[in-house]
Protein backbone atom coordinates (compact mmCIF):
# COMPACT_ATOMS: atom_id res chain seq x y z
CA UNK A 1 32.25 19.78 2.07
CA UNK A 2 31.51 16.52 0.07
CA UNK A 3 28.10 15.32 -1.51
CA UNK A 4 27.83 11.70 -1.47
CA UNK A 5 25.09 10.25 -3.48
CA UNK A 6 25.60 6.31 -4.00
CA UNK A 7 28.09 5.93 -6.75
CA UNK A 8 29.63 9.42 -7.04
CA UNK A 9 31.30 11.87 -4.71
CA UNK A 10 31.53 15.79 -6.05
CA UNK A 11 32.72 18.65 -4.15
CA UNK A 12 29.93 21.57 -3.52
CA UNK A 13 30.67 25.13 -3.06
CA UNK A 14 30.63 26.23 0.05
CA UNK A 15 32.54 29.38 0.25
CA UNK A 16 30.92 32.54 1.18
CA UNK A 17 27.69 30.57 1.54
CA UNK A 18 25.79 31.21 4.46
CA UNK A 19 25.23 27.89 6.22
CA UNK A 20 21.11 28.27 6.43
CA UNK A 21 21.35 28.59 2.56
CA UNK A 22 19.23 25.28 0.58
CA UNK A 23 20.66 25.29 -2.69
CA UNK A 24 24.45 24.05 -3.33
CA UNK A 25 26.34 24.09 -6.27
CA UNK A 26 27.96 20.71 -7.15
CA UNK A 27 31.23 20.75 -9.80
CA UNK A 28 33.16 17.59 -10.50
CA UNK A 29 37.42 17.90 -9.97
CA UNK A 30 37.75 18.71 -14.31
CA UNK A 31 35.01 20.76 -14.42
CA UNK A 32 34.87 24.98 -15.56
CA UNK A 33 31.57 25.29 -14.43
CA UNK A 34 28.45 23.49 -12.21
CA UNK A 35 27.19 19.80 -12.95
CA UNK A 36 24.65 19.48 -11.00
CA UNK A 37 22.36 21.78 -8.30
CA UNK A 38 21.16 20.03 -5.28
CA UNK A 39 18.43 21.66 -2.64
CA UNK A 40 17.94 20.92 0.64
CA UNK A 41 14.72 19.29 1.85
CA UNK A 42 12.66 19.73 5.07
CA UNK A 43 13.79 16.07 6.04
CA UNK A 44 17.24 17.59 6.26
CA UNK A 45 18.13 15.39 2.91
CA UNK A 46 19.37 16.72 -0.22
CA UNK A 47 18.06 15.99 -3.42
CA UNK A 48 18.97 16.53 -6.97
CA UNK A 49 17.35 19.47 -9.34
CA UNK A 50 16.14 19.12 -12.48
CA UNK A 51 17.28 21.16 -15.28
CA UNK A 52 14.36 22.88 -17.11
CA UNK A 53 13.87 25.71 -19.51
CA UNK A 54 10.84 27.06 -17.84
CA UNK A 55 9.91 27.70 -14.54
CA UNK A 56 6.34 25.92 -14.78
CA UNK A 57 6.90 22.38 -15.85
CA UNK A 58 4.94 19.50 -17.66
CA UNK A 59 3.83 16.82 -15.52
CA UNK A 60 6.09 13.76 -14.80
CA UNK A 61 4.02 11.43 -16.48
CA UNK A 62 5.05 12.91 -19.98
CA UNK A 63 8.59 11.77 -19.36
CA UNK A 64 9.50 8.48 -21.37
CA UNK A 65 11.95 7.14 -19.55
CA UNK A 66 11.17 3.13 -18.07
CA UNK A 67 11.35 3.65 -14.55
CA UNK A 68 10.24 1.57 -11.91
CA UNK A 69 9.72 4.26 -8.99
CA UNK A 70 10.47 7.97 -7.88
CA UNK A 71 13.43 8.65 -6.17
CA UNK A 72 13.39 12.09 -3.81
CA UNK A 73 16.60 12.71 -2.25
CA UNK A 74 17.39 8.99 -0.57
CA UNK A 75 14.16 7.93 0.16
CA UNK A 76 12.92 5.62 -2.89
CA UNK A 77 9.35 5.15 -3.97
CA UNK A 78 8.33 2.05 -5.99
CA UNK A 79 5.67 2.15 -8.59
CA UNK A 80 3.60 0.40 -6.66
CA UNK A 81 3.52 2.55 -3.61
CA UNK A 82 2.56 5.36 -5.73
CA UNK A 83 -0.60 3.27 -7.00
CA UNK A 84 -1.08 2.26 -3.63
CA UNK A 85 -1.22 6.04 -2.30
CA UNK A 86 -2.96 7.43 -5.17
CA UNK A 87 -5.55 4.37 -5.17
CA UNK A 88 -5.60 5.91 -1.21
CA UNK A 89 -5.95 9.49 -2.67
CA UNK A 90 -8.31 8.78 -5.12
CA UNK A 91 -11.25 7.28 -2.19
CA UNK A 92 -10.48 9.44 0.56
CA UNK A 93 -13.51 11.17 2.25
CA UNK A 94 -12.43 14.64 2.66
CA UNK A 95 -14.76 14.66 6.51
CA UNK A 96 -12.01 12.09 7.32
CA UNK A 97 -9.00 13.98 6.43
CA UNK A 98 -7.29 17.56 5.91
CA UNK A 99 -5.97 16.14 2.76
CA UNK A 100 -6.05 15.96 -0.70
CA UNK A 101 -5.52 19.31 0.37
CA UNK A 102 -4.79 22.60 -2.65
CA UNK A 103 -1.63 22.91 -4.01
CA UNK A 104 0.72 25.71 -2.95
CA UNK A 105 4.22 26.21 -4.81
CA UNK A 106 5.97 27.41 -7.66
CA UNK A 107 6.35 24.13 -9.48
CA UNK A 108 2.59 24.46 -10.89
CA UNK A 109 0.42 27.44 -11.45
CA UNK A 110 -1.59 28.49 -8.57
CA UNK A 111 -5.06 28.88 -10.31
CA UNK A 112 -4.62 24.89 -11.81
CA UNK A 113 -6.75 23.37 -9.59
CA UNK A 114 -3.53 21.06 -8.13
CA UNK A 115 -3.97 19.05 -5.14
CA UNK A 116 -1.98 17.35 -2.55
CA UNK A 117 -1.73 13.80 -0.77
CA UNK A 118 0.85 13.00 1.64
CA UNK A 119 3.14 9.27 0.49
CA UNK A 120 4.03 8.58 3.90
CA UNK A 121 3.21 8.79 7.99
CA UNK A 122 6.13 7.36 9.88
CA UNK A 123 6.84 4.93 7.10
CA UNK A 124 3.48 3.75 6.74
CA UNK A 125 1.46 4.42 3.75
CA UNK A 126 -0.83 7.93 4.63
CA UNK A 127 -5.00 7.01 4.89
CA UNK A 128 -6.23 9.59 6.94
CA UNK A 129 -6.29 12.62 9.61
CA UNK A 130 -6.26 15.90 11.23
CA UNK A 131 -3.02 17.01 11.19
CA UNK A 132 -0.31 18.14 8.47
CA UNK A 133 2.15 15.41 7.65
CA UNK A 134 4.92 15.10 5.17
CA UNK A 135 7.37 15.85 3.49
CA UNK A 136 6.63 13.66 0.70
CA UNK A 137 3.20 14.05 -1.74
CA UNK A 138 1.97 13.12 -4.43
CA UNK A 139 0.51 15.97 -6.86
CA UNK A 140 -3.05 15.51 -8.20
CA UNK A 141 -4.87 17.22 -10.83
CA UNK A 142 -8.54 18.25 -9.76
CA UNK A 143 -10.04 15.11 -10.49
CA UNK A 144 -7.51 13.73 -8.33
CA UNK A 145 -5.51 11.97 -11.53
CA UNK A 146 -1.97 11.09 -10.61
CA UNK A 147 0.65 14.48 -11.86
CA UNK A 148 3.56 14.24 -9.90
CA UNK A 149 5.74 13.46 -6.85
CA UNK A 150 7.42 16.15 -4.84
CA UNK A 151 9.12 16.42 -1.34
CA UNK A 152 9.06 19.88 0.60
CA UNK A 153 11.74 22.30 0.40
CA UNK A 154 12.10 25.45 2.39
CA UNK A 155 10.47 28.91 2.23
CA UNK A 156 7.19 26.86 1.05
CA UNK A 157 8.67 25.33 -1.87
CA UNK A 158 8.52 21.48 -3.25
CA UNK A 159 11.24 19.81 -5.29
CA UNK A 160 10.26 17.04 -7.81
CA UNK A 161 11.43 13.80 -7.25
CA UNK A 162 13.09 12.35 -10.08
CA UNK A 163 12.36 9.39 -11.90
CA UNK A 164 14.88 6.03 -11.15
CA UNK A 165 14.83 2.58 -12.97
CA UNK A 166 17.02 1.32 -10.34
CA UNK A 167 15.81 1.01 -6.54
CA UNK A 168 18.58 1.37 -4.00
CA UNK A 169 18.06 -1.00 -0.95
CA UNK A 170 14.92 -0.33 1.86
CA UNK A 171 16.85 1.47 4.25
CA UNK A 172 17.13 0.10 8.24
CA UNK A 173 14.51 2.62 9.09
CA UNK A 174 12.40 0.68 7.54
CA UNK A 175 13.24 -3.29 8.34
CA UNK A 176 9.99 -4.76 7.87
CA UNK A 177 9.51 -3.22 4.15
CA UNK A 178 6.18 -1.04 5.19
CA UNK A 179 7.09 0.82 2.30
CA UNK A 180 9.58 -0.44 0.06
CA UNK A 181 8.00 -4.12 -1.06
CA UNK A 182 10.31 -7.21 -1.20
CA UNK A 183 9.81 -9.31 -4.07
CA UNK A 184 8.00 -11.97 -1.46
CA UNK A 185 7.02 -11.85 2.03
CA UNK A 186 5.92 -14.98 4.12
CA UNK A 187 3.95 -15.12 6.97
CA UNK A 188 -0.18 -15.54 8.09
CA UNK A 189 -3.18 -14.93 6.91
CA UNK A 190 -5.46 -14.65 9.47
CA UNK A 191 -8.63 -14.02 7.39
CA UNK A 192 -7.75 -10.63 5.53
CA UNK A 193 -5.44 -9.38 7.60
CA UNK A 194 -1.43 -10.44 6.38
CA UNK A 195 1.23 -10.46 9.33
CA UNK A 196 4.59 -10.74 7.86
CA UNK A 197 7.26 -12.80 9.28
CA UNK A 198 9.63 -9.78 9.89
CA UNK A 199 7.41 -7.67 12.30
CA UNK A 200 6.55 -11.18 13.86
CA UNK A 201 10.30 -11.70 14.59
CA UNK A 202 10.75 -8.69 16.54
CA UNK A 203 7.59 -8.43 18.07
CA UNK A 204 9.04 -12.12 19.47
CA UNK A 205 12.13 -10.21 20.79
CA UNK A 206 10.63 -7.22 22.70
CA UNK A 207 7.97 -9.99 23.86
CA UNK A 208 11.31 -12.19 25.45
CA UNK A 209 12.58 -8.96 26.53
CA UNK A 210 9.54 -7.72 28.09
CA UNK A 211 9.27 -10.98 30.21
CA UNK A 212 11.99 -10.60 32.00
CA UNK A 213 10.83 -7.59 34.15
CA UNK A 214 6.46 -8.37 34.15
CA UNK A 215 5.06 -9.57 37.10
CA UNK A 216 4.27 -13.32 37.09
CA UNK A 217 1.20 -13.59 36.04
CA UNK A 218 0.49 -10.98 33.15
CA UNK A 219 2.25 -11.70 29.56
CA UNK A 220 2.67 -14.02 27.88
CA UNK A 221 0.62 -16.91 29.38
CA UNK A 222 1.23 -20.10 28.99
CA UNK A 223 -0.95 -22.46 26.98
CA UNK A 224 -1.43 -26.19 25.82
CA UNK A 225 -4.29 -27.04 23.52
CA UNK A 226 -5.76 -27.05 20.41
CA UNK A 227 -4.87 -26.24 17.75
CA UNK A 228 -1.28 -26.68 18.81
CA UNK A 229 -0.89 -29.47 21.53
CA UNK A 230 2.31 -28.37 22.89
CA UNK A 231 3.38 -26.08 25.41
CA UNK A 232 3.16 -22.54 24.01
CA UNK A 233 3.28 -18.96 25.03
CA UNK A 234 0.79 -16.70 23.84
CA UNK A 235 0.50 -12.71 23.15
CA UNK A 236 -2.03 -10.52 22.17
CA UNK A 237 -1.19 -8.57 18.25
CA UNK A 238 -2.40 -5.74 17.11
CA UNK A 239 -3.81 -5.61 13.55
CA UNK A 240 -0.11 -3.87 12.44
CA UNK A 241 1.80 -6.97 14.19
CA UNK A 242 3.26 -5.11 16.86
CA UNK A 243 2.41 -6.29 20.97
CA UNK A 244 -0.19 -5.73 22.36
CA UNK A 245 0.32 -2.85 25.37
CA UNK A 246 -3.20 -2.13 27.00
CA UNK A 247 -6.56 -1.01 26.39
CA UNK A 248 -9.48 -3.00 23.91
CA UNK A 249 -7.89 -6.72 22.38
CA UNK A 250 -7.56 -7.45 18.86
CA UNK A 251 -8.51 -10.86 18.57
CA UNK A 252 -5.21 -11.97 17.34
CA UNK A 253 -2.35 -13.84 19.12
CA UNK A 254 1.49 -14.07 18.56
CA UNK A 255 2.22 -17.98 19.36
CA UNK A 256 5.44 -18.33 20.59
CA UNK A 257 7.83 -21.24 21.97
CA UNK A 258 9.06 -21.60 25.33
CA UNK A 259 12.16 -20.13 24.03
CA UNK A 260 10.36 -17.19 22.69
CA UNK A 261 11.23 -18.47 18.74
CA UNK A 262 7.60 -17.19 16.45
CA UNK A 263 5.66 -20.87 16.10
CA UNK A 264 2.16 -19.34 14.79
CA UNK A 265 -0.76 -16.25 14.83
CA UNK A 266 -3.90 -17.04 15.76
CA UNK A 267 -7.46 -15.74 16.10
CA UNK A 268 -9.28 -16.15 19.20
CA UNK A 269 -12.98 -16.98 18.12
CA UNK A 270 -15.26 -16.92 21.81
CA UNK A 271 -12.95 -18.99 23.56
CA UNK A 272 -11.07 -21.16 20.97
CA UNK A 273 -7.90 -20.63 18.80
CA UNK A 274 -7.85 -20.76 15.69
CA UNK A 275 -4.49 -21.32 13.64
CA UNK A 276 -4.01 -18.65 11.00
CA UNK A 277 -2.31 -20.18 7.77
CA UNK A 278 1.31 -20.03 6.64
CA UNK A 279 0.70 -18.22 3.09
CA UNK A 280 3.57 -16.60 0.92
CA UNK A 281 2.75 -13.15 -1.25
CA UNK A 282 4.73 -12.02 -4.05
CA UNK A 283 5.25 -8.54 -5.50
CA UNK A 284 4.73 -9.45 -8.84
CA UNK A 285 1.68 -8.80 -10.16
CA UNK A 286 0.16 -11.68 -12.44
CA UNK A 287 -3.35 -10.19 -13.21
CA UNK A 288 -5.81 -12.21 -15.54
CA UNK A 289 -5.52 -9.92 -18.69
CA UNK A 290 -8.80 -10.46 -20.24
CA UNK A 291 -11.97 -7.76 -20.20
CA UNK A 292 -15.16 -9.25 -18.43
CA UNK A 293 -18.88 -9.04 -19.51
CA UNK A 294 -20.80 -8.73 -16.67
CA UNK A 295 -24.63 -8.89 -17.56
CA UNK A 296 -24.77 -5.77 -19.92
CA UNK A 297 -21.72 -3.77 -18.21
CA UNK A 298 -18.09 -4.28 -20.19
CA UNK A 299 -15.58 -3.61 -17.73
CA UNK A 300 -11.81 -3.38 -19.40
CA UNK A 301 -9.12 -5.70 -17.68
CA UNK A 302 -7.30 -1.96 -16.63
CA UNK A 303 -10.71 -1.07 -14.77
CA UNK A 304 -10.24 -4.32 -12.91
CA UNK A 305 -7.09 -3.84 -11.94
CA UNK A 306 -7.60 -0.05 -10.53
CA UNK A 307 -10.11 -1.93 -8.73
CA UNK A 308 -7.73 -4.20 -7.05
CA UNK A 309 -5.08 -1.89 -6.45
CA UNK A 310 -7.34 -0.37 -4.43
CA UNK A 311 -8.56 -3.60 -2.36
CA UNK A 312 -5.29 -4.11 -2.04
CA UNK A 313 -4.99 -1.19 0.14
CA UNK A 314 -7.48 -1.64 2.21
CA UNK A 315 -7.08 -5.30 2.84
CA UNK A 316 -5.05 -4.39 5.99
CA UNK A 317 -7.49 -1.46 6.74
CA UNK A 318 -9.82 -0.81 9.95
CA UNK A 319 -11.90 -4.18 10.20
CA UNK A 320 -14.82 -1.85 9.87
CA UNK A 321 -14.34 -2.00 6.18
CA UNK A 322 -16.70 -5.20 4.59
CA UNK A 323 -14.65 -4.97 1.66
CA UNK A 324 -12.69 -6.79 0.27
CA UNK A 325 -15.37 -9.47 1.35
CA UNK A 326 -14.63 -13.27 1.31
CA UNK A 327 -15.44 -14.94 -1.78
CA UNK A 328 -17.01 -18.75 -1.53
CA UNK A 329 -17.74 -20.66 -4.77
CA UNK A 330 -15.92 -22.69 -8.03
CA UNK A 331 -12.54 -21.65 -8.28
CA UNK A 332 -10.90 -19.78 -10.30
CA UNK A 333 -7.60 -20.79 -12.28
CA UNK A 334 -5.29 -18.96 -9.38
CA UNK A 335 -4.77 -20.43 -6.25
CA UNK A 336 -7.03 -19.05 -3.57
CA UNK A 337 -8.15 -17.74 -1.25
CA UNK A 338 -10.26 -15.01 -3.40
CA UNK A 339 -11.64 -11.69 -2.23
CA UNK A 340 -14.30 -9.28 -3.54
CA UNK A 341 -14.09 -5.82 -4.22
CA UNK A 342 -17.08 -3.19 -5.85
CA UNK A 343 -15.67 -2.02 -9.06
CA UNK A 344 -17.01 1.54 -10.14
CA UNK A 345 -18.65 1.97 -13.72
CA UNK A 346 -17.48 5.43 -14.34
CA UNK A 347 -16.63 8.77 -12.44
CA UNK A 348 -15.37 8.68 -8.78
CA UNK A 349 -15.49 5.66 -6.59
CA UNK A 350 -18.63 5.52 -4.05
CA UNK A 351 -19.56 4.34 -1.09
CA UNK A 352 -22.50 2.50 -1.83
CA UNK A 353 -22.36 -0.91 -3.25
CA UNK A 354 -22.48 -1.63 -6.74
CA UNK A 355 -23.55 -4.01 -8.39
CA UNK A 356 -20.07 -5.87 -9.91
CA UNK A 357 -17.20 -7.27 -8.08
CA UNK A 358 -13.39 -8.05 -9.19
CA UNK A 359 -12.12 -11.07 -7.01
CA UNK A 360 -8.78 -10.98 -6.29
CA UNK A 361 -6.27 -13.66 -4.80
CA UNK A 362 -3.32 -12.86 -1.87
CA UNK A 363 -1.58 -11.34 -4.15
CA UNK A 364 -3.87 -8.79 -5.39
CA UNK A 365 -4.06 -10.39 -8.98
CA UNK A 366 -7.17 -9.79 -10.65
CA UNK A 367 -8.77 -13.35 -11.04
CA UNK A 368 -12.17 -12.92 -12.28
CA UNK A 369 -15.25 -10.61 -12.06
CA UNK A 370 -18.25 -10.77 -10.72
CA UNK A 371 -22.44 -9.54 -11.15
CA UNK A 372 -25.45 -9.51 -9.05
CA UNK A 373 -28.48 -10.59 -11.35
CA UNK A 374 -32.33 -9.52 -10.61
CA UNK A 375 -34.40 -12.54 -9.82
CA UNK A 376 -36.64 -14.07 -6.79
CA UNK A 377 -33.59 -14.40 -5.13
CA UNK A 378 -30.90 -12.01 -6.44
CA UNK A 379 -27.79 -14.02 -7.01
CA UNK A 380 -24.34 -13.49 -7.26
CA UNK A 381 -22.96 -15.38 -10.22
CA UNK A 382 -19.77 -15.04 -12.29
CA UNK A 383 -19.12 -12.92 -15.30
CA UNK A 384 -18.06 -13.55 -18.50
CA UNK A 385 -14.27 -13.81 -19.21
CA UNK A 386 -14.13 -12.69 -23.09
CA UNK A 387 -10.80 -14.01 -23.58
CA UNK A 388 -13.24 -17.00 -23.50
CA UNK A 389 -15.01 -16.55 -26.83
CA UNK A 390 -18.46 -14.48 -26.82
CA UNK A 391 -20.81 -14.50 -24.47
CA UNK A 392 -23.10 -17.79 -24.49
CA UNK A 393 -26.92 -17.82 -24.73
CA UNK A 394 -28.54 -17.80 -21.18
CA UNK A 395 -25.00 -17.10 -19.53
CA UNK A 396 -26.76 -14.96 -16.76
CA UNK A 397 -29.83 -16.74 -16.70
CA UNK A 398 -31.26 -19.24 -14.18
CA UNK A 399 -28.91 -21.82 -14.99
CA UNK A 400 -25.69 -19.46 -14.00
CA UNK A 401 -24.20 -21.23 -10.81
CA UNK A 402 -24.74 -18.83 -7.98
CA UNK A 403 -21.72 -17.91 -5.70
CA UNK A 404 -21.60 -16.22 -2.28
CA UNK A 405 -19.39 -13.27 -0.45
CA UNK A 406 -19.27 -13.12 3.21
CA UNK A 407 -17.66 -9.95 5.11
CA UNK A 408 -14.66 -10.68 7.09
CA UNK A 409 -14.37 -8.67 10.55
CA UNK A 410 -10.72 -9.85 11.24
C-alpha cells in the first residue's frame, strides 16, 4: 500500500494491520524507523499527525510559521475562509442553529469551555441549522475567539489540521471556487447580491440541456426589449446562481442568447428588466489603514475591518438581512459602489443597530466610517479619517454634509 500526498510517495505498514484500523505508519525506502503517522478521517481522507510532547496541545495560533491557510488531509482552507466562518461563528444566534456547539475530544481539556463551528456544508460556507454537519470545524474558545481547525477522526476523535503556506489547486468538486477564492472573479452585481461568471456558465448549459426535452411553452421564454433590444432567452436564478426549478421566484434572470451563450443577469422590478452590471472582485484585500473618529467613539482600523469581514459574509445572505445597506453620498477615494455595515463598540456583536457604520466597496475593503449625529433631524454624516490630521473644529456639527443608506432587498 502507497500514500500519495502531492510531492512524495512513502510506503505505510500494512502488515498484520487490521483493515478498519485509522492510524498508519509511514517509513521512507532508507529509513530504520517511522517518518511520519497519518490517521484516517471520517471523509475517508488521510491526513498527517503532528508530533507533540504532550497529549493536550497549545492552540494553533501560537505557531509562528507564515501560512496562508489550514490544510486537513486534501481539502485546503484559505485564511480568508477561516475569517469568513469565524466572522459566521462569531454572530450566530444559537435559536437558529445546533452550533457553536461544546467541544468533545482529546485534543483540548473537557472542562475548557471549547466550542465548535462547522467550515463547510456541501462546499458552501456553514450559516445555520438543525442538523449535525461536518467533518471540518473550527475550535472556539468560550467567547467564541478563533483556537483551532480540526477535521473528525474516528471513535469521536478530531485531528488538527496543519498549517500550509502553499495552497494546492481548488479541487473539481468545487469548480466555481465556493470555497477556495480565486485571486478575481467577474461577473454581476445585481444590487448586493454577486453572481460569478462560472456558476453562470453552467447554469447556461443545464438551461440548453434542459430545453431540449420541456414542453414548448415553459423555459426559457423568449424576449426582445429593453434593456437589451435583441432577441434573448430568459431564465429565472436563484440567489446562489443555479436555475430556477419551481416554487416562489427570485427576482433575478439568467439572459441568455439564442444559442444559449450567458449575455447578462437581470432583476425584474414590477414588470421591467433591469440590467445588472458587469463588475470584477479581487481577493486581495486593500483596506484603508487609518483609525476613524466618529463623534466621540475611536474605532481602530482592525475593528473596521472585523466589521467588514463580516459584511462580507452576509452580502450574499437571505435578502431579509438590511445590512450591508446601500450607501448614497460623496465618494470615497475607492471606486464604488459602497455598502454599510453596524460596527460594534465592544463585547459581542448585536442585533440592534448601532450607531456607526464601516462602508465597504465590492471588494470588502474598508473605505471609510460612518456616525449618526443627534439633531432635529438625525443625520448620517462621515467620520473622521485620522490619517487626516486631528479632528477639525465643528467636524460633526451642522455644517457636516449629511449622507444617506438605503436597504437593499435583492
Amino acid at each position: 500500500m502507497y500514500f500519495s500526498n502531492k510531492s512524495f510517495v512513502f510506503p505505510a505498514l500494512t502488515v498484520s494491520i487490521d483493515a478498519t484500523t485509522t492510524f498508519r505508519l509511514v517509513f521512507t525506502r532508507e529509513s530504520d524507523g517511522p517518518v511520519d503517522v497519518f490517521a484516517k478521517t471520517l471523509n475517508d481522507d488521510y491526513t498527517k499527525c503532528i508530533w507533540r510532547e504532550s497529549s493536550h496541545i497549545e492552540p494553533s495560533h501560537t505557531e509562528l510559521e507564515i501560512t496562508n491557510g489550514f490544510l486537513c488531509g486534501n481539502e485546503f482552507f484559505t485564511n480568508e475562509i477561516i475569517q469568513q466562518s469565524l466572522a459566521l461563528a462569531q454572530t450566530s444566534v444559537r435559536e437558529n442553529s445546533i452550533y457553536p456547539c461544546l467541544y468533545y475530544g482529546n485534543i483540548y481539556p473537557a472542562d475548557g469551555g471549547f466550542l465548535m463551528w462547522p467550515i463547510t456544508r456541501e462546499k458552501k460556507l456553514y450559516k445555520s441549522g438543525k442538523v449535525p454537519v461536518g467533518p471540518f470545524y473550527l475550535i472556539l474558545n468560550k467567547e467564541r475567539q478563533f483556537v483551532d481547525v480540526v477535521v473528525s477522526g474516528y471513535s469521536n476523535n478530531f485531528l488538527r489540521c496543519t498549517r500550509s503556506r502553499q495552497p494546492p489547486k481548488a479541487p473539481e468538486s468545487d469548480p466555481h471556487s465556493e470555497v477556495f477564492e480565486p485571486s478575481s472573479m467577474s461577473g454581476f452585481l445585481c444590487g448586493k447580491t454577486f453572481f460569478g461568471n462560472n456558476i453562470l456558465i453552467k447554469s447556461a448549459e443545464i438551461a440548453k440541456n434542459k430545453a431540449d426535452r420541456v414542453v414548448t411553452g415553459l423555459l426559457p421564454t423568449e424576449y426582445i426589449g429593453p434593456p437589451y433590444n435583441v432577441p434573448c432567452l430568459i431564465w429565472p436564478l436563484l440567489r446562489d446562481g443555479s436555475l430556477y426549478k419551481g416554487g416562489m421566484k427570485a427576482p433575478y434572470r439568467l439572459v441568455l442568447t439564442s444559442d444559449y451563450k450567458v449575455m447578462s443577469v437581470a432583476i425584474l422590478v414590477g414588470d421591467e428588466l433591469k440590467a445588472c452590471d458587469k463588475r470584477t472582485i479581487y481577493a486581495d484585500k486593500k483596506h484603508d489603514t487609518s483609525d476613524y473618529q466618529c463623534f466621540k467613539r475611536l474605532f481602530s482600523h482592525q475593528q473596521l475591518v472585523d466589521a467588514a469581514k463580516i459584511a462580507c459574509v452576509k452580502m450574499n445572505a437571505p435578502v431579509t438581512n438590511h445590512f450591508p445597506a446601500g450607501y448614497e453620498g460623496h465618494e470615497f477615494d475607492s471606486e464604488g459602489p459602497y455598502y454599510t455595515y453596524p460596527v460594534r463598540t465592544n463585547g459581542a456583536h448585536r442585533q440592534h443597530l448601532r450607531q456607526d457604520r464601516v462602508v465597504i466597496n465590492l471588494n470588502c475593503e474598508v473605505v471609510g466610517a460612518l456616525t449618526w449625529v443627534n439633531g432635529l433631524p438625525k443625520r448620517l454624516v462621515k467620520c473622521h479619517r485620522l490619517a487626516d490630521g486631528p479632528v477639525p473644529k465643528g467636524f460633526f456639527g451642522p455644517n457636516a454634509k449629511t449622507v444617506h443608506e438605503k436597504f437593499i432587498n435583492y
